[in-house]
N, C-alpha and C. Protein backbone atom coordinates (compact mmCIF):
# COMPACT_ATOMS: atom_id res chain seq x y z
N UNK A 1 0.82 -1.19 0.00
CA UNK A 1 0.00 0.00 0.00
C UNK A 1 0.87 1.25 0.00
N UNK A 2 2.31 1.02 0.56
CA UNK A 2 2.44 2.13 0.78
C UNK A 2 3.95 2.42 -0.47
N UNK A 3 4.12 1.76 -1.44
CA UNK A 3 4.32 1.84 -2.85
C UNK A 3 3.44 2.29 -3.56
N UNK A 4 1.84 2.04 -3.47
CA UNK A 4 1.16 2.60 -4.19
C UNK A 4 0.70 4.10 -4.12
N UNK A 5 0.79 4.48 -2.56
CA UNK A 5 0.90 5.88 -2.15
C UNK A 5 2.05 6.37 -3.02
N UNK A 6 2.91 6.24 -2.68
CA UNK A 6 4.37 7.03 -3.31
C UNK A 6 4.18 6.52 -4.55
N UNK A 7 4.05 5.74 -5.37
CA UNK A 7 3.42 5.96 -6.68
C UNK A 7 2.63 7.14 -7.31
N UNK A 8 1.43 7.38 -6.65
CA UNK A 8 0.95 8.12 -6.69
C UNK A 8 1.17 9.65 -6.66
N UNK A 9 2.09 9.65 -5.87
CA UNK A 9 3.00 11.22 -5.68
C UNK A 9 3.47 11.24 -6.40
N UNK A 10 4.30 10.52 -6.86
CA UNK A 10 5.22 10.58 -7.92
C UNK A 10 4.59 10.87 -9.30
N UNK A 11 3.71 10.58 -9.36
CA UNK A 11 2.63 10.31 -10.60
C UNK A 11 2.19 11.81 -10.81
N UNK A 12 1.84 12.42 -9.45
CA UNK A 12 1.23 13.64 -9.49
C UNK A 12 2.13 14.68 -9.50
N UNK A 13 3.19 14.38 -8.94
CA UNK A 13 4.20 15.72 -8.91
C UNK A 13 5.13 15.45 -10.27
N UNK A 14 4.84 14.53 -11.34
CA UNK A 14 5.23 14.59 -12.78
C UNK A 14 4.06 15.19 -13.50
N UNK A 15 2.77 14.77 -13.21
CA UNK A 15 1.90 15.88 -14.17
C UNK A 15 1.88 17.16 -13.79
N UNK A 16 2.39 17.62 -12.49
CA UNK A 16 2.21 19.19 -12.04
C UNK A 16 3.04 20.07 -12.98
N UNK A 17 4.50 18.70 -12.77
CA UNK A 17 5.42 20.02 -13.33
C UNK A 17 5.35 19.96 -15.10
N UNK A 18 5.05 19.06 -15.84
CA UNK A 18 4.16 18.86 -17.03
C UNK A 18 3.08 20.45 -17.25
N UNK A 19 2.29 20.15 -16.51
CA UNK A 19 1.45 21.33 -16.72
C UNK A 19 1.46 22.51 -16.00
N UNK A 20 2.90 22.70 -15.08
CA UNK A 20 3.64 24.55 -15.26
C UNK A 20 4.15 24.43 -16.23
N UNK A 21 5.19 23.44 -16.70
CA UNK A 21 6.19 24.24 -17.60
C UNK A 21 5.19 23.87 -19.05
N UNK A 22 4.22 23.71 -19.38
CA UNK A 22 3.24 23.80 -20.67
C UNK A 22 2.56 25.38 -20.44
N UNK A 23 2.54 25.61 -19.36
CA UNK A 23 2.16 26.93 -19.61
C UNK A 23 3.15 28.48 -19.14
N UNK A 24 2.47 29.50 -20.06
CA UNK A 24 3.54 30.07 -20.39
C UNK A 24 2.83 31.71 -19.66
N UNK A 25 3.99 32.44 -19.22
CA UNK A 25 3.38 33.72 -19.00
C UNK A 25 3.86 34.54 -19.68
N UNK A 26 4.14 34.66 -20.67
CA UNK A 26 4.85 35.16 -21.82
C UNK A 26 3.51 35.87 -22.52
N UNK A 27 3.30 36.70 -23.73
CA UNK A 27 2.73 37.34 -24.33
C UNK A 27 1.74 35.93 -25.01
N UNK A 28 0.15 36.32 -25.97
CA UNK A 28 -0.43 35.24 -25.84
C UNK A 28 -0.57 34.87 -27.58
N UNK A 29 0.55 35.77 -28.63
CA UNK A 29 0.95 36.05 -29.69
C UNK A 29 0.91 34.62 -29.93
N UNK A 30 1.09 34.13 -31.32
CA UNK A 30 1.84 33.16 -32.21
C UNK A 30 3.35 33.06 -32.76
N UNK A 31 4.31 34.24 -32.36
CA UNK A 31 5.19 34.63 -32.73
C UNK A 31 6.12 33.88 -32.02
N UNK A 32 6.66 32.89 -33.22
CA UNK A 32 8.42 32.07 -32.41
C UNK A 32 8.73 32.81 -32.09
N UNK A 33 9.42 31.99 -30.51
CA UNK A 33 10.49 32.85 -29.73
C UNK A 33 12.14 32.14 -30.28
N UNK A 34 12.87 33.12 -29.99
CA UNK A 34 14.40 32.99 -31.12
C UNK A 34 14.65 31.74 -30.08
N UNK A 35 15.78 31.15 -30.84
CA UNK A 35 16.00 29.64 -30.22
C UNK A 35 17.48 30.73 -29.88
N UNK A 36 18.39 30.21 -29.19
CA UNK A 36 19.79 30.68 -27.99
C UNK A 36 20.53 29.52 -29.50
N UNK A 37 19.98 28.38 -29.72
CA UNK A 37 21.05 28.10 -30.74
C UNK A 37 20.66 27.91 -32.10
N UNK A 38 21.58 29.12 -32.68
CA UNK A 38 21.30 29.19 -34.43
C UNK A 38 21.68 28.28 -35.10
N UNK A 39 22.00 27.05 -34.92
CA UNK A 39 21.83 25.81 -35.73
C UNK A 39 20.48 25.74 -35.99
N UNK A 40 19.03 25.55 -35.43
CA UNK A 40 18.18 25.07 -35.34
C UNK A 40 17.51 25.95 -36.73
N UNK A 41 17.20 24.59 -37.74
CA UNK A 41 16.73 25.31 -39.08
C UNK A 41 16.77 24.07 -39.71
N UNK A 42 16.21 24.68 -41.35
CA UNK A 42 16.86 23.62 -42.45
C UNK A 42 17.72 24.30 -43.05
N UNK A 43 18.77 23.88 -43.99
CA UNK A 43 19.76 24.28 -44.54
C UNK A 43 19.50 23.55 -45.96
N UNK A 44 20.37 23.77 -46.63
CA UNK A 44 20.07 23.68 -48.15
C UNK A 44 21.43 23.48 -49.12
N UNK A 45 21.64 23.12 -49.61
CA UNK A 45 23.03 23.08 -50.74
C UNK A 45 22.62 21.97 -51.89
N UNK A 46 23.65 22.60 -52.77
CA UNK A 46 23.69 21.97 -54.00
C UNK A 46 24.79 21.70 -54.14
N UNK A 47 25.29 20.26 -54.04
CA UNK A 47 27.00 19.66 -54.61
C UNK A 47 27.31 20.02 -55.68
N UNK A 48 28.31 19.92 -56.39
CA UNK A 48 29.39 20.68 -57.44
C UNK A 48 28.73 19.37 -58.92
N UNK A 49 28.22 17.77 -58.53
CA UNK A 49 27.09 17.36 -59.53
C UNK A 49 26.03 17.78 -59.89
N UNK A 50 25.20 18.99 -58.82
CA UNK A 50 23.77 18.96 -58.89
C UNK A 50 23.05 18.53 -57.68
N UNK A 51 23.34 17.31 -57.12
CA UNK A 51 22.51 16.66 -56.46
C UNK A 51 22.53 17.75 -55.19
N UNK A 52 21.09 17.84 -54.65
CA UNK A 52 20.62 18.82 -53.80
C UNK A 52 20.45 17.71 -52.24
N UNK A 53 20.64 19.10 -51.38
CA UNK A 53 20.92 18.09 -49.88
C UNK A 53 20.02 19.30 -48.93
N UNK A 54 19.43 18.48 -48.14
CA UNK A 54 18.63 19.14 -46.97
C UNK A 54 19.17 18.46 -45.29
N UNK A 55 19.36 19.28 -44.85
CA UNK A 55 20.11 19.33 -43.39
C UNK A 55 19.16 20.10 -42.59
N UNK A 56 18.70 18.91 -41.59
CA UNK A 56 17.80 19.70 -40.49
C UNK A 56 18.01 19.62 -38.86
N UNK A 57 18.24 20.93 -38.27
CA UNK A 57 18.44 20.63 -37.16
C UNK A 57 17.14 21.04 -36.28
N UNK A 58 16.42 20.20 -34.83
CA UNK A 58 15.56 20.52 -34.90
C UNK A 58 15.76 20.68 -33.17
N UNK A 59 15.34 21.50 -32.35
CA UNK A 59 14.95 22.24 -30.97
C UNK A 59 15.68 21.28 -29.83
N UNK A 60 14.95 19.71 -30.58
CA UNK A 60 14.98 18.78 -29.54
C UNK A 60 16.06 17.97 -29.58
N UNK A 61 17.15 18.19 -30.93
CA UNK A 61 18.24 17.77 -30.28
C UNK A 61 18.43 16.59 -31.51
N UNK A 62 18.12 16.45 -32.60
CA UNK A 62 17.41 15.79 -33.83
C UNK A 62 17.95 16.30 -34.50
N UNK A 63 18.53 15.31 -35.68
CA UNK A 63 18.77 16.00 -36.90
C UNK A 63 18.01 15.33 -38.23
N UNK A 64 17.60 15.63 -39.28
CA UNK A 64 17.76 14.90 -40.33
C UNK A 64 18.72 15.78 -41.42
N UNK A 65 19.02 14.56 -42.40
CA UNK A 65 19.88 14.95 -43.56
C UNK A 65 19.32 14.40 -44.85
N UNK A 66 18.92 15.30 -46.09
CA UNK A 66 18.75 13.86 -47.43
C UNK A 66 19.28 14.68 -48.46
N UNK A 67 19.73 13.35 -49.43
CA UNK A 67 20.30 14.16 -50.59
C UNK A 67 18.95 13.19 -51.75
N UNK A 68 19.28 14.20 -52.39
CA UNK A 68 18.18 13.96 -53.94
C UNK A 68 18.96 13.96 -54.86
N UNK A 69 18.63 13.37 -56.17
CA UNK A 69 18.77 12.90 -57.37
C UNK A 69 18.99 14.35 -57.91
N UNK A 70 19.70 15.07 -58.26
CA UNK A 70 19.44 16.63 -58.99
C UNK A 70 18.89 17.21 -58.92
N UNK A 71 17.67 17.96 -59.41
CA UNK A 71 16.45 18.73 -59.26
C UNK A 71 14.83 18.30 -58.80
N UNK A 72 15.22 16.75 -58.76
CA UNK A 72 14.43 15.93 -58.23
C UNK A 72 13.73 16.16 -56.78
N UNK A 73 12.56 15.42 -56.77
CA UNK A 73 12.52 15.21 -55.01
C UNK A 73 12.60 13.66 -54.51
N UNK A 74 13.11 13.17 -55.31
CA UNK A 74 13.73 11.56 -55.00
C UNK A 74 14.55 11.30 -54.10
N UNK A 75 14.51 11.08 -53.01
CA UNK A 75 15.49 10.74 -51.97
C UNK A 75 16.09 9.78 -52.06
N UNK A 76 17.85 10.26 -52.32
CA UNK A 76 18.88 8.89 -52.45
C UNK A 76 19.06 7.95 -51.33
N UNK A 77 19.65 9.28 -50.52
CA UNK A 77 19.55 8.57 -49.41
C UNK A 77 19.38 9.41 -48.39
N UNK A 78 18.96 9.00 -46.44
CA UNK A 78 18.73 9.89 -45.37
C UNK A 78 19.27 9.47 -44.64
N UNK A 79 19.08 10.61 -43.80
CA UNK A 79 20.15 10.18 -41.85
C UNK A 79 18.85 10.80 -40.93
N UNK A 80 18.78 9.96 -40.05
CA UNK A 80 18.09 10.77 -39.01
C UNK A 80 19.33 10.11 -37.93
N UNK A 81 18.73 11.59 -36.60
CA UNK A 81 19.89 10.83 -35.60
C UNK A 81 19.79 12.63 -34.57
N UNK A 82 20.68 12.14 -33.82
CA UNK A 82 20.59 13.33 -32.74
C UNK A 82 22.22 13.73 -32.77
N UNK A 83 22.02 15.66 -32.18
CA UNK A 83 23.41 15.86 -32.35
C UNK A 83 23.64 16.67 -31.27
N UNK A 84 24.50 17.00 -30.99
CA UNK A 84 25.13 17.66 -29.30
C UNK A 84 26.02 18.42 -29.83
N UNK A 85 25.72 20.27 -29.08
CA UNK A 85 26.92 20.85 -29.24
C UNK A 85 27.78 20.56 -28.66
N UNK A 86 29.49 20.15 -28.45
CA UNK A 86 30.23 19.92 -27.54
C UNK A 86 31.11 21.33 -26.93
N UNK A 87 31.32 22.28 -28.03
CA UNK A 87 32.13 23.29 -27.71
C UNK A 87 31.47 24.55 -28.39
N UNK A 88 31.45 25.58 -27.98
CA UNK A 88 31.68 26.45 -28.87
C UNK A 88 32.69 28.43 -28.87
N UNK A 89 32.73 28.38 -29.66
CA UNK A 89 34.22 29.44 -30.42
C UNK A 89 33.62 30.26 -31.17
N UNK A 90 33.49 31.18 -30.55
CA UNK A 90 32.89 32.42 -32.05
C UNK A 90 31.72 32.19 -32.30
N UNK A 91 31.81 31.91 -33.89
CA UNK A 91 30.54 31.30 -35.01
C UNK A 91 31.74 29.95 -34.97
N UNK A 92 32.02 29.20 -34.26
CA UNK A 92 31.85 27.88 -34.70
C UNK A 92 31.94 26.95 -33.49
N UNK A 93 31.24 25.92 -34.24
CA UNK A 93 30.59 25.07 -33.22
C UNK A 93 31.30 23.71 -33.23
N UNK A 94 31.52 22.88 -32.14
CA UNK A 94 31.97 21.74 -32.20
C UNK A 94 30.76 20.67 -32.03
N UNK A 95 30.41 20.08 -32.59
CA UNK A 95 28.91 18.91 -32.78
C UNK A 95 29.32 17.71 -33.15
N UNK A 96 28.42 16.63 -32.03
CA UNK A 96 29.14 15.25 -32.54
C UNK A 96 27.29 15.07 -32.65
N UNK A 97 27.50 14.21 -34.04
CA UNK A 97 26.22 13.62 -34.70
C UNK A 97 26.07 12.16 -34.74
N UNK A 98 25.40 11.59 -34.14
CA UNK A 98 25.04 10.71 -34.01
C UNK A 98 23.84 10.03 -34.71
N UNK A 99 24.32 9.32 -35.89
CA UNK A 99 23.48 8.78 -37.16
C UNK A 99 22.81 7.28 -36.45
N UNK A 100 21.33 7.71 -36.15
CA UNK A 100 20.23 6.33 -35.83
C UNK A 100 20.13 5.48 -36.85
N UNK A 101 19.48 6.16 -37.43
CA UNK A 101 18.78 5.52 -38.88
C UNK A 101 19.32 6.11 -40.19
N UNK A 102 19.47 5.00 -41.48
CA UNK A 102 19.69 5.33 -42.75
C UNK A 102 19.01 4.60 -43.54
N UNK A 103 18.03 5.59 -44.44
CA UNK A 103 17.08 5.05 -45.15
C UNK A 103 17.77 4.77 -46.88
N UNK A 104 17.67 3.70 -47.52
CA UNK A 104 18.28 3.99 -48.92
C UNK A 104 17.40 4.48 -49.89
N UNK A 105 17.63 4.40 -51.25
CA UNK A 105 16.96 4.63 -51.80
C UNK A 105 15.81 3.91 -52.22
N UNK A 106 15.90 2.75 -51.72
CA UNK A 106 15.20 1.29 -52.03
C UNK A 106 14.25 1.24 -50.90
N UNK A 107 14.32 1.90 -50.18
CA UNK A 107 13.46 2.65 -49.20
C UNK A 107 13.75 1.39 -47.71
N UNK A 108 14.83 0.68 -48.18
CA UNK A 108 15.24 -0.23 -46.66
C UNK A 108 15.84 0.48 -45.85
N UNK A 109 15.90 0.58 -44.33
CA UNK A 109 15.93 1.33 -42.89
C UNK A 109 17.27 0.30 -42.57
N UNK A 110 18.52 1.02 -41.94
CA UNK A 110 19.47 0.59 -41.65
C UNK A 110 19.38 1.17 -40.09
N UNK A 111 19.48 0.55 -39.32
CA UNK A 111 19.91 1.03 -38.24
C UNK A 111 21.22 1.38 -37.98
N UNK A 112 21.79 2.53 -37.50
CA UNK A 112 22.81 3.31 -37.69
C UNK A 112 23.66 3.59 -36.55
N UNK A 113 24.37 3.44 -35.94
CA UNK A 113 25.15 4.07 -34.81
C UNK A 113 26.27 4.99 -34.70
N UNK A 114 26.61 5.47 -36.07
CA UNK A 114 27.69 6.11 -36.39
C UNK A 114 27.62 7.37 -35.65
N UNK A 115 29.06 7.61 -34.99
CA UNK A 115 29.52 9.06 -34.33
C UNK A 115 30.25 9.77 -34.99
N UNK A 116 29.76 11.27 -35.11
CA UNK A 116 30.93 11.35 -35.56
C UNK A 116 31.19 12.94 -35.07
N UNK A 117 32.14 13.75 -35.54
CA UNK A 117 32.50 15.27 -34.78
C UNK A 117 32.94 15.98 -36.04
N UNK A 118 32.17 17.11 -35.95
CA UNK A 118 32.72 18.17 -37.21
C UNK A 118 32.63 19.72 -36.33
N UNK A 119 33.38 20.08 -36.74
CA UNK A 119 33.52 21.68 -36.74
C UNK A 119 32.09 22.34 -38.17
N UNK A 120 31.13 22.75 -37.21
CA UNK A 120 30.03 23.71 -37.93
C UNK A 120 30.57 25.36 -37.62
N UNK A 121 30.73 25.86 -38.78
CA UNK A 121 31.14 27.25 -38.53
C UNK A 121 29.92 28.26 -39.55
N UNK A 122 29.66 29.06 -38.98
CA UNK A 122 28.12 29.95 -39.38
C UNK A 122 29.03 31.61 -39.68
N UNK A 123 28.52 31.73 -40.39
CA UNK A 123 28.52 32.91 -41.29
C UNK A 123 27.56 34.31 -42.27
N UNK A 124 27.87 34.67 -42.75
CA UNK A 124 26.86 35.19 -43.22
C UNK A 124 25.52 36.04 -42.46
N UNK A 125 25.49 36.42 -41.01
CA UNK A 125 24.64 36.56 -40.15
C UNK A 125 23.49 35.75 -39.41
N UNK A 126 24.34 34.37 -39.90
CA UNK A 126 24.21 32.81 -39.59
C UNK A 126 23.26 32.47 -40.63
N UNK A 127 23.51 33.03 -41.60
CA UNK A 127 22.56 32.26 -42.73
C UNK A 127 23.37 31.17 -43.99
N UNK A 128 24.35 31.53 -43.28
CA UNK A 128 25.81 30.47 -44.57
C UNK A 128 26.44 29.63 -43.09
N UNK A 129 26.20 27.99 -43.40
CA UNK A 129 27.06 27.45 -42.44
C UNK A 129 27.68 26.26 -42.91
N UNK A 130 29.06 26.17 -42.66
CA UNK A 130 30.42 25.29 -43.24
C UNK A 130 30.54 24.37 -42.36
N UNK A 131 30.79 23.27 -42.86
CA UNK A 131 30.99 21.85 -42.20
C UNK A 131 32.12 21.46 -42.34
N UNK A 132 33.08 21.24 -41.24
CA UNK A 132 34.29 20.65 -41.24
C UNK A 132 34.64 19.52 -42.59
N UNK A 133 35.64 19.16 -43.09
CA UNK A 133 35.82 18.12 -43.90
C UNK A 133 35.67 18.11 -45.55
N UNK A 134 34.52 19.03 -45.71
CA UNK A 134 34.08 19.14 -47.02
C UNK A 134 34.23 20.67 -47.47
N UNK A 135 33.86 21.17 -48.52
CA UNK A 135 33.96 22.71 -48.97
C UNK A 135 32.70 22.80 -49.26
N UNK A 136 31.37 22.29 -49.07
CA UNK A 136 30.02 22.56 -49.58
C UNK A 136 29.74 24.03 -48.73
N UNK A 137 28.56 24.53 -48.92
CA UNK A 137 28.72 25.35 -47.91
C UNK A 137 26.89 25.57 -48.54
N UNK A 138 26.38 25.58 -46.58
CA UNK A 138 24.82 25.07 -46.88
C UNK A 138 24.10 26.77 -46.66
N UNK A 139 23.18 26.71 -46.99
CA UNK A 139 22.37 27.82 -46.72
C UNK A 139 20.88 27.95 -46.47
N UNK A 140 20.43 28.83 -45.22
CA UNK A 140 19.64 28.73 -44.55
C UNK A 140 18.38 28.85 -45.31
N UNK A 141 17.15 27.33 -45.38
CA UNK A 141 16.16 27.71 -45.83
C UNK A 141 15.50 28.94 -45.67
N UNK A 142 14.90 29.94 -46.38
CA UNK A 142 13.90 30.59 -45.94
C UNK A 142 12.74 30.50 -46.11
């Protein structure tokens, strides 16, 4: 009985703090509030073949990546996976990405564990951002 008590607390003092931090005393607008990290976006590039690539970083710590066939919307191939800032310098960022899943083009799901660490460096008034390793250089959907 007295597991099920403290169950119960426990139960209740997780929906409390659930429903403070869901609510907000902030203005009662629709207007995003700026995220503290300017990674969070899609990005965009076109390789030196054509083939077009979408890079998404998302609030919660998520990324996806896909590249397409040229002007296509055919997806060659994708990454989903989560990424962590580790450092940061200026406009550049140290991020290790951690690849879950890779979808092919054949549309089979690889499960993925790959780590890996690049230097992201932002530019442009963070609308141009460079990825360690390669010379592509992506740019911020609008």
């Amino acid at each position: 009985m007295r597991i099920i008590r403290l169950f119960r607390v426990a139960l209740f003092t997780m929906l409390m703090s659930v429903s403070f931090s869901a609510c907000s005393s902030s203005s009662d607008d629709d207007e995003p509030q700026p995220s503290s990290n300017p990674l969070i976006g899609t990005w965009e590039m076109t390789d030196i073949d054509g083939d077009d690539y979408i890079l998404e970083f998302k609030a919660d710590g998520t990324f996806y990546q896909a590249e397409f066939y040229g002007k296509t919307e055919k997806v060659q191939i994708s990454y989903k996976g989560t990424y962590k800032i580790l450092s940061v310098s200026g406009n550049t960022y140290e991020v290790s990405f951690i690849s879950k899943e890779k979808q092919k083009m054949s549309g089979e799901i690889v499960t993925d564990n790959e780590t890996v660490t690049r230097f992201v460096t932002l530019s442009d008034n963070n609308n141009t951002l460079a990825i360690s390793g390669s010379s592509d250089i992506w740019k911020r959907k609008k």
